[in-house]
N, C-alpha and C. Protein backbone atom coordinates (compact mmCIF):
# COMPACT_ATOMS: atom_id res chain seq x y z
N UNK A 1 23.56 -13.27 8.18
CA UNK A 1 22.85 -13.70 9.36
C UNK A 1 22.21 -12.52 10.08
N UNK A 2 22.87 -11.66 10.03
CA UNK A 2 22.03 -10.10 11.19
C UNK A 2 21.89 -9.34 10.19
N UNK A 3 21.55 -9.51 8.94
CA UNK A 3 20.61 -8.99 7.99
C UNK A 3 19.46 -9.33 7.98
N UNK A 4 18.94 -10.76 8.14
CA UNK A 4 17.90 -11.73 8.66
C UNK A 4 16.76 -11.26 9.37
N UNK A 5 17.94 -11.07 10.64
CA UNK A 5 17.36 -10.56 12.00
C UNK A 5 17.18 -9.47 11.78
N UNK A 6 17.25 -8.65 11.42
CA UNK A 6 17.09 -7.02 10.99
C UNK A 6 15.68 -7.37 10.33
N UNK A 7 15.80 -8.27 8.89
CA UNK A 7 14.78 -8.20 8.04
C UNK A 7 13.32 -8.52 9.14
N UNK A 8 13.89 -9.84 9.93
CA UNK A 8 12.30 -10.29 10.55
C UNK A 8 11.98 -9.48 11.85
N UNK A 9 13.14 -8.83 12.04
CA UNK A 9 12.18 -7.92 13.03
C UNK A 9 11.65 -6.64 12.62
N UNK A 10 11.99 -5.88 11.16
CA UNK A 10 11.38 -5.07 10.32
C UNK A 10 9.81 -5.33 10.34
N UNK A 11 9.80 -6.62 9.83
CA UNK A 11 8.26 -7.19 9.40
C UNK A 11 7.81 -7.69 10.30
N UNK A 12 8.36 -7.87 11.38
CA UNK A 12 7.44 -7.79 13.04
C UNK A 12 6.60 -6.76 13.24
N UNK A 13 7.58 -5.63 13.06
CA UNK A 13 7.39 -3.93 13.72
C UNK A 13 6.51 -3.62 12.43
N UNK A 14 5.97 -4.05 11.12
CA UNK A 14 5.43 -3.48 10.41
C UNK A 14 3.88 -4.06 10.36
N UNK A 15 4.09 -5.40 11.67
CA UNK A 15 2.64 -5.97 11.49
C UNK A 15 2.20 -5.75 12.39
N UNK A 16 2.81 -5.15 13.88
CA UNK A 16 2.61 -4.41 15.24
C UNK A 16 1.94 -2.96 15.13
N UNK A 17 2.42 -2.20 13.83
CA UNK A 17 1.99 -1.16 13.57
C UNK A 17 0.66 -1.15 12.63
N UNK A 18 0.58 -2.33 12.43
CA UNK A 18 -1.21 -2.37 11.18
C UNK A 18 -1.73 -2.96 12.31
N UNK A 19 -1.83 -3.49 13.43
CA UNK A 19 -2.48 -3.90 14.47
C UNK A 19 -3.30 -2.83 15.08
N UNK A 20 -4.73 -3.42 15.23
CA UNK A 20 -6.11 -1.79 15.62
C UNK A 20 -5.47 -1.89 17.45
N UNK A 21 -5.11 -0.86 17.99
CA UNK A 21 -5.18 -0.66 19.49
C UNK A 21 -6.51 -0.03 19.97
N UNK A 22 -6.68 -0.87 20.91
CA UNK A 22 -7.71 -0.87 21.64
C UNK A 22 -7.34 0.31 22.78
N UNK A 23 -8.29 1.47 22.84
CA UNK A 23 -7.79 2.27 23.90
C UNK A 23 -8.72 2.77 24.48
N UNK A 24 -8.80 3.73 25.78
CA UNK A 24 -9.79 3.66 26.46
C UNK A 24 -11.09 4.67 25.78
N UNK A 25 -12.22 5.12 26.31
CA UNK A 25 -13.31 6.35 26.01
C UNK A 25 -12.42 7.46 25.32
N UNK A 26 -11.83 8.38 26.50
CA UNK A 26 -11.27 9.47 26.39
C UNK A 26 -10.43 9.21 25.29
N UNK A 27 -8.97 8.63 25.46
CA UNK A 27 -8.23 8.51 24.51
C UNK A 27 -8.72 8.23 22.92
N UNK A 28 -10.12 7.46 22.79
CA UNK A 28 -9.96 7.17 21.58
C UNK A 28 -10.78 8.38 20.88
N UNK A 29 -11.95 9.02 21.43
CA UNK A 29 -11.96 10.52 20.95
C UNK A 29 -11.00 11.24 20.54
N UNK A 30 -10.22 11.33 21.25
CA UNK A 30 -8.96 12.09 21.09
C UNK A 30 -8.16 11.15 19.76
N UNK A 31 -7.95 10.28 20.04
CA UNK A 31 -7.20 9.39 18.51
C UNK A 31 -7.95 9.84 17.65
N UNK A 32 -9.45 9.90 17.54
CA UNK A 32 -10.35 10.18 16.45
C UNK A 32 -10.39 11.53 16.05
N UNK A 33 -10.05 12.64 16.81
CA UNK A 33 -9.78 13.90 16.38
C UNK A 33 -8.71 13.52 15.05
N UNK A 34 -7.21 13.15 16.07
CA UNK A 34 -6.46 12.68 15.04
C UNK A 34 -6.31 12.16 13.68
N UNK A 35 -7.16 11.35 13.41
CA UNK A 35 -7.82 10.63 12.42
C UNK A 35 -8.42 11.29 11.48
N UNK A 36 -9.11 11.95 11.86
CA UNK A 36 -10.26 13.02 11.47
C UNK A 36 -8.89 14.09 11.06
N UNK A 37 -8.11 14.73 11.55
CA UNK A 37 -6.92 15.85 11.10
C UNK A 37 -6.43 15.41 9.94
N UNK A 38 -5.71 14.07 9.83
CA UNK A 38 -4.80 13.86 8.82
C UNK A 38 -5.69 13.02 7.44
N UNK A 39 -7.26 12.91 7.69
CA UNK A 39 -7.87 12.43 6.48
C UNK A 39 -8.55 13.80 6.09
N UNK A 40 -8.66 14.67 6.64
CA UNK A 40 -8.80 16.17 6.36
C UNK A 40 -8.35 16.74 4.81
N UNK A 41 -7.09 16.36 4.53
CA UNK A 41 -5.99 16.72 3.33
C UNK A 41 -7.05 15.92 2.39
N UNK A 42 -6.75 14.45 2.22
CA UNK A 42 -6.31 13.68 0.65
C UNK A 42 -6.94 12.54 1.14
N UNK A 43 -7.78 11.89 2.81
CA UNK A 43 -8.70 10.52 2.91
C UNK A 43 -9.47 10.64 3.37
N UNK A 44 -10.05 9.40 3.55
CA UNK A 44 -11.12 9.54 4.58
C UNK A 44 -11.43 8.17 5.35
N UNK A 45 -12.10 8.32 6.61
CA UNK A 45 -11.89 7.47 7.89
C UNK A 45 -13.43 6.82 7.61
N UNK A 46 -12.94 5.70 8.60
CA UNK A 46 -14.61 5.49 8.80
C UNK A 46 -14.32 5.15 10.37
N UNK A 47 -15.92 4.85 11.05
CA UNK A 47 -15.96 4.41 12.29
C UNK A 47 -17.34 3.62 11.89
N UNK A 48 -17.34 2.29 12.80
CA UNK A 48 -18.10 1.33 12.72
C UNK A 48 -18.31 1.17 14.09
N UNK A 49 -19.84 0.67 14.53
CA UNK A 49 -19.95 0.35 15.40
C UNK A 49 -20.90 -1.14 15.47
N UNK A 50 -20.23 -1.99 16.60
CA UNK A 50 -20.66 -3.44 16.72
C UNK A 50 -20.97 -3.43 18.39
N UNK A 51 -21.81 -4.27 18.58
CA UNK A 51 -22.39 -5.29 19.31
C UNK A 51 -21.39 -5.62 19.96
N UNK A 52 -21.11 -6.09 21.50
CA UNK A 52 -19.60 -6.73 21.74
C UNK A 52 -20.15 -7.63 23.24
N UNK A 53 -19.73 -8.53 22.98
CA UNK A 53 -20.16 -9.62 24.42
C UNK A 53 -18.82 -9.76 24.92
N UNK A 54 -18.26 -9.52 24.74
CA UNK A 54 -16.64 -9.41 25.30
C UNK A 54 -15.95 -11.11 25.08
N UNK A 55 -16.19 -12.05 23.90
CA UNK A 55 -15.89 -12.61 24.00
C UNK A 55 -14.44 -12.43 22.85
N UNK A 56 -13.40 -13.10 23.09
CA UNK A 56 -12.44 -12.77 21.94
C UNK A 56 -11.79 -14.19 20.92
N UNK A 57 -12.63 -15.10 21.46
CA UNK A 57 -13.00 -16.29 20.29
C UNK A 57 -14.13 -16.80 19.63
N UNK A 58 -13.61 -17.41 18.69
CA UNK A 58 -14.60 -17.53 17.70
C UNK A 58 -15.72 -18.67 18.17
N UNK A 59 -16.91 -18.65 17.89
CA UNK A 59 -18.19 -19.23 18.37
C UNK A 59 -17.72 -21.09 18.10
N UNK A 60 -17.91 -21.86 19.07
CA UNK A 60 -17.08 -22.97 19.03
C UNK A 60 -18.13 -24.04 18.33
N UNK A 61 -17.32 -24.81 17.41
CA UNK A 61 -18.15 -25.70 16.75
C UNK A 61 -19.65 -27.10 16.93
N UNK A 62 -20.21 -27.35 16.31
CA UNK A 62 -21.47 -28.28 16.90
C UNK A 62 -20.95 -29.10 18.06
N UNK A 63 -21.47 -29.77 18.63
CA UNK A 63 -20.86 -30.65 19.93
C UNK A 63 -19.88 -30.18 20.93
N UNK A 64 -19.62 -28.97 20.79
CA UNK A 64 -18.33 -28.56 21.82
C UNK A 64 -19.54 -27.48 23.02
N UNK A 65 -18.45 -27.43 24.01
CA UNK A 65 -19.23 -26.61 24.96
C UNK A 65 -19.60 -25.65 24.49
N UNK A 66 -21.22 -24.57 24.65
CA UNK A 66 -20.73 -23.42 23.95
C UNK A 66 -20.43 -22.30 25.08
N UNK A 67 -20.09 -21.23 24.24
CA UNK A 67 -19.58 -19.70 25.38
C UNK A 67 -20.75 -19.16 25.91
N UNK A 68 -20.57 -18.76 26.91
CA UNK A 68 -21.66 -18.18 27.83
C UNK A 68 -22.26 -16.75 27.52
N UNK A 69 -23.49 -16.70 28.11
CA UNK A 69 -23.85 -15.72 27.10
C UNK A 69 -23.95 -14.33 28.46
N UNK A 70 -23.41 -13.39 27.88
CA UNK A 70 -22.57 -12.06 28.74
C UNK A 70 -24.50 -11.25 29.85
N UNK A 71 -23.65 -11.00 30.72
CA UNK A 71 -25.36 -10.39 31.77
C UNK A 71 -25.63 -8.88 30.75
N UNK A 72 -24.42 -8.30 30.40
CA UNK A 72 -24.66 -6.94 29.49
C UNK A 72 -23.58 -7.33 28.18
N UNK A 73 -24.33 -6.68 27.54
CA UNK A 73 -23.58 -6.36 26.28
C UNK A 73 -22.94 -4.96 26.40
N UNK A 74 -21.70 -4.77 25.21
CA UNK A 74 -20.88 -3.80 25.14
C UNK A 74 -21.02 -3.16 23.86
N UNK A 75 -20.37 -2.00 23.45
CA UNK A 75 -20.58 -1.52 22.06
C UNK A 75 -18.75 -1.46 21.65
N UNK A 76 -18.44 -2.35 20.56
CA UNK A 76 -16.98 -1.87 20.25
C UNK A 76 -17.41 -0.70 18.91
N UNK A 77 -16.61 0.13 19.60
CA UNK A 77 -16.11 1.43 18.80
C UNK A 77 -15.00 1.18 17.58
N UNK A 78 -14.98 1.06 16.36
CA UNK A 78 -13.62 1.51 15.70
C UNK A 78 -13.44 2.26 14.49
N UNK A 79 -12.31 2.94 14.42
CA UNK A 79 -12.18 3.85 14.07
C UNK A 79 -10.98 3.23 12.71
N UNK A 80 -10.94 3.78 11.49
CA UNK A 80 -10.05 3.42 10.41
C UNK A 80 -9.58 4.70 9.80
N UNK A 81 -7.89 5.11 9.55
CA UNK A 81 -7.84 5.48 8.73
C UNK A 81 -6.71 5.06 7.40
N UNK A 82 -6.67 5.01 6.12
CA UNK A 82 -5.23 4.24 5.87
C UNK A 82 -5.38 2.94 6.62
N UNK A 83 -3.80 2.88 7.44
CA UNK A 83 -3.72 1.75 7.85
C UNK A 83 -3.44 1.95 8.98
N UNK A 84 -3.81 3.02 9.78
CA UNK A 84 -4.28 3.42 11.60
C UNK A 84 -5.68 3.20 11.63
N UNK A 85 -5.35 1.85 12.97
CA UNK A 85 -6.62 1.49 13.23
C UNK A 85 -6.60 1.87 15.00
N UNK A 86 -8.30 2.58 15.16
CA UNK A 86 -8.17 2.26 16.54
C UNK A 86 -9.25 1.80 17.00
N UNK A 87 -9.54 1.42 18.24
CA UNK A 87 -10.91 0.60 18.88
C UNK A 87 -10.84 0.71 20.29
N UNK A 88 -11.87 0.82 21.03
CA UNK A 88 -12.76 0.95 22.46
C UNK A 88 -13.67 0.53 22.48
N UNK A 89 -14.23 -0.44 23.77
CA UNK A 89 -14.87 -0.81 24.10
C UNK A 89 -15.66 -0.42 25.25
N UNK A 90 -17.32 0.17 25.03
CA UNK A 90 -17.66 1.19 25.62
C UNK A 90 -18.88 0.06 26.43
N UNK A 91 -18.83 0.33 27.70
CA UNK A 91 -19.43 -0.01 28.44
C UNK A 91 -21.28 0.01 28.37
N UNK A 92 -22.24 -0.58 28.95
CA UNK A 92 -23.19 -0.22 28.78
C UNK A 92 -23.53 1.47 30.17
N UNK A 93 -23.11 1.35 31.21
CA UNK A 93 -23.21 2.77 31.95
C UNK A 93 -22.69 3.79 31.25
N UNK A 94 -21.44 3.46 30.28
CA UNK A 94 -20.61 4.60 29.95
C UNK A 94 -20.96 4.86 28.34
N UNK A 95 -22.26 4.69 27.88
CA UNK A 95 -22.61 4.78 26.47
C UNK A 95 -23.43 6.20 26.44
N UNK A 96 -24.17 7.30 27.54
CA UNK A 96 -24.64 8.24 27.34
C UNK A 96 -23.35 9.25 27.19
N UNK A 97 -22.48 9.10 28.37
CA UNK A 97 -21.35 10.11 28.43
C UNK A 97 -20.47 9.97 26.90
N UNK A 98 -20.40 8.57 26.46
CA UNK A 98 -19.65 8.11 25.22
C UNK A 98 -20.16 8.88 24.14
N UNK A 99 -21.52 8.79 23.88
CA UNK A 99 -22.47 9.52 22.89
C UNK A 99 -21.84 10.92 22.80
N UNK A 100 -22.22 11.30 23.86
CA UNK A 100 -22.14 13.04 23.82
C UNK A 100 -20.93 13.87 23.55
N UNK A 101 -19.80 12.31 24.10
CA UNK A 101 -18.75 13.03 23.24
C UNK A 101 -18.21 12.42 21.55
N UNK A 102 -18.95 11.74 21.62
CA UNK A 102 -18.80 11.59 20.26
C UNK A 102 -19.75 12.30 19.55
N UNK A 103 -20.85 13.09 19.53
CA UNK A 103 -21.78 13.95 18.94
C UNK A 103 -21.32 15.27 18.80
N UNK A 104 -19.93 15.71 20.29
CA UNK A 104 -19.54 16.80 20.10
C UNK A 104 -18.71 16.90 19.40
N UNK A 105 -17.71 15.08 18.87
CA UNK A 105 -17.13 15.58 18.11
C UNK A 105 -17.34 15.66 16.22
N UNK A 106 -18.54 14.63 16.45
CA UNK A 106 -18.92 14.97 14.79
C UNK A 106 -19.48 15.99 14.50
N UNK A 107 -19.77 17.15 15.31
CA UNK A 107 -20.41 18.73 15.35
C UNK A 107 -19.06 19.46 14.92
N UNK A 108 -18.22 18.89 15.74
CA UNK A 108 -17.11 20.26 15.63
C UNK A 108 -16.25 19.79 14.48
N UNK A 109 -16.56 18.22 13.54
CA UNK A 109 -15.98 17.96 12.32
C UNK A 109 -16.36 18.15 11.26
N UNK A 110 -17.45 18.82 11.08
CA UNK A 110 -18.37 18.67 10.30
C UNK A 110 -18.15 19.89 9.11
N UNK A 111 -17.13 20.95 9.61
CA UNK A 111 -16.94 21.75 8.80
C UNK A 111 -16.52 21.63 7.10
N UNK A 112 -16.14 20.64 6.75
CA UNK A 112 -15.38 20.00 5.84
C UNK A 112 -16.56 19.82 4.67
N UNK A 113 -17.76 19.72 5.34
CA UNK A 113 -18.42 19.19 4.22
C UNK A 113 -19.11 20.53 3.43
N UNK A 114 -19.36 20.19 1.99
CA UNK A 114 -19.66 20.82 0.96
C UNK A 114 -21.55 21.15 0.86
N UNK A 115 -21.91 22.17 0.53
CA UNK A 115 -22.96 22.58 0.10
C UNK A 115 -23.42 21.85 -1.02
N UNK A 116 -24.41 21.15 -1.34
CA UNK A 116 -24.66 20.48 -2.70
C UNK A 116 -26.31 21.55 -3.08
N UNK A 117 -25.63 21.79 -4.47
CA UNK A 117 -26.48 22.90 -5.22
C UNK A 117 -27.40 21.94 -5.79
N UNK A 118 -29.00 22.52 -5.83
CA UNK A 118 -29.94 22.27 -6.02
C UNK A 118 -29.98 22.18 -7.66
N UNK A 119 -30.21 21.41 -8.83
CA UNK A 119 -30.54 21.89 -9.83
C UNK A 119 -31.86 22.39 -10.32
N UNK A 120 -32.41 23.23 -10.38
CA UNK A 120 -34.03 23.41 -10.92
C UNK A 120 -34.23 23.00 -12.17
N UNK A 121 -35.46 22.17 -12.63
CA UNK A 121 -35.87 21.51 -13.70
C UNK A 121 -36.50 22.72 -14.09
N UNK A 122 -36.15 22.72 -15.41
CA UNK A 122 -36.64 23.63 -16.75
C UNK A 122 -38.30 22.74 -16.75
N UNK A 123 -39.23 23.92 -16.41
CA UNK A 123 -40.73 23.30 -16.96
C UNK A 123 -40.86 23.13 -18.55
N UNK A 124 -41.37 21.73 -18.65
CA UNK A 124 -41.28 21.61 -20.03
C UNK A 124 -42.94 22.27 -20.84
N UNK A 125 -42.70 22.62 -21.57
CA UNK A 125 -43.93 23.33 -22.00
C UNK A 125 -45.30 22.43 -22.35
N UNK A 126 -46.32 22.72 -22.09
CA UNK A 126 -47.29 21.70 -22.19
C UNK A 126 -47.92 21.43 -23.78
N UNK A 127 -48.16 20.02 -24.01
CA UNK A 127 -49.13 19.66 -25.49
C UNK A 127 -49.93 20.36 -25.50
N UNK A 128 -50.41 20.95 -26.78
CA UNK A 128 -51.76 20.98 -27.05
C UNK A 128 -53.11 20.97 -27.29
């Protein structure tokens, strides 16, 4: 019986932890440094960006009322790595300050990437 309970709250805590947290501007730069550190070694992350009306259900079927449509739109931020997910939702005032720190930080990540060597084509000698 409290093996059970052990087991289902294991696989609670293991579906709480694959769950994307939503966190604020600042913090999620900072998560994304993070992200960016530990796919550094052996992965790699992505970040996607969407459209966001702040609604958090799904568009309601023919004949039903529909959802109202938002005075501004939002931009959701998210970030993947493995199976750390994170996400923010960036305001429309707070999308220049958002930019700039996200520009400073794909500047200061950028070290990682590789030089790709040019091959030169051998001129082939001309017909006669």
């Amino acid at each position: 019986m409290i093996s059970r309970k052990v087991s289902a709250l294991d696989s609670h805590l293991s579906q709480i932890c694959h769950e994307m947290v939503l966190l604020d501007n600042s913090n999620f730069i900072l998560g994304l440094e993070k992200l960016a550190n530990e796919a550094k070694k052996d992965a790699s992350f992505t970040i996607t960006f969407k459209r966001y009306d702040g609604h958090d259900r799904p568009v309601p079927r023919p004949g039903k009322k529909p959802l109202a449509k938002p005075e501004t739109y939002m931009c959701l931020m998210r970030a993947q790595c493995k199976s750390k997910k994170i996400s923010t939702v960036v305001r429309q005032e707070d999308v220049p300050t958002m930019m700039a720190m996200y520009s400073q930080f794909i500047k200061s990540k950028m070290d990682g990437l590789k030089r790709v060597k040019k091959v030169k084509s051998k001129a082939k000698p001309a017909k006669g």
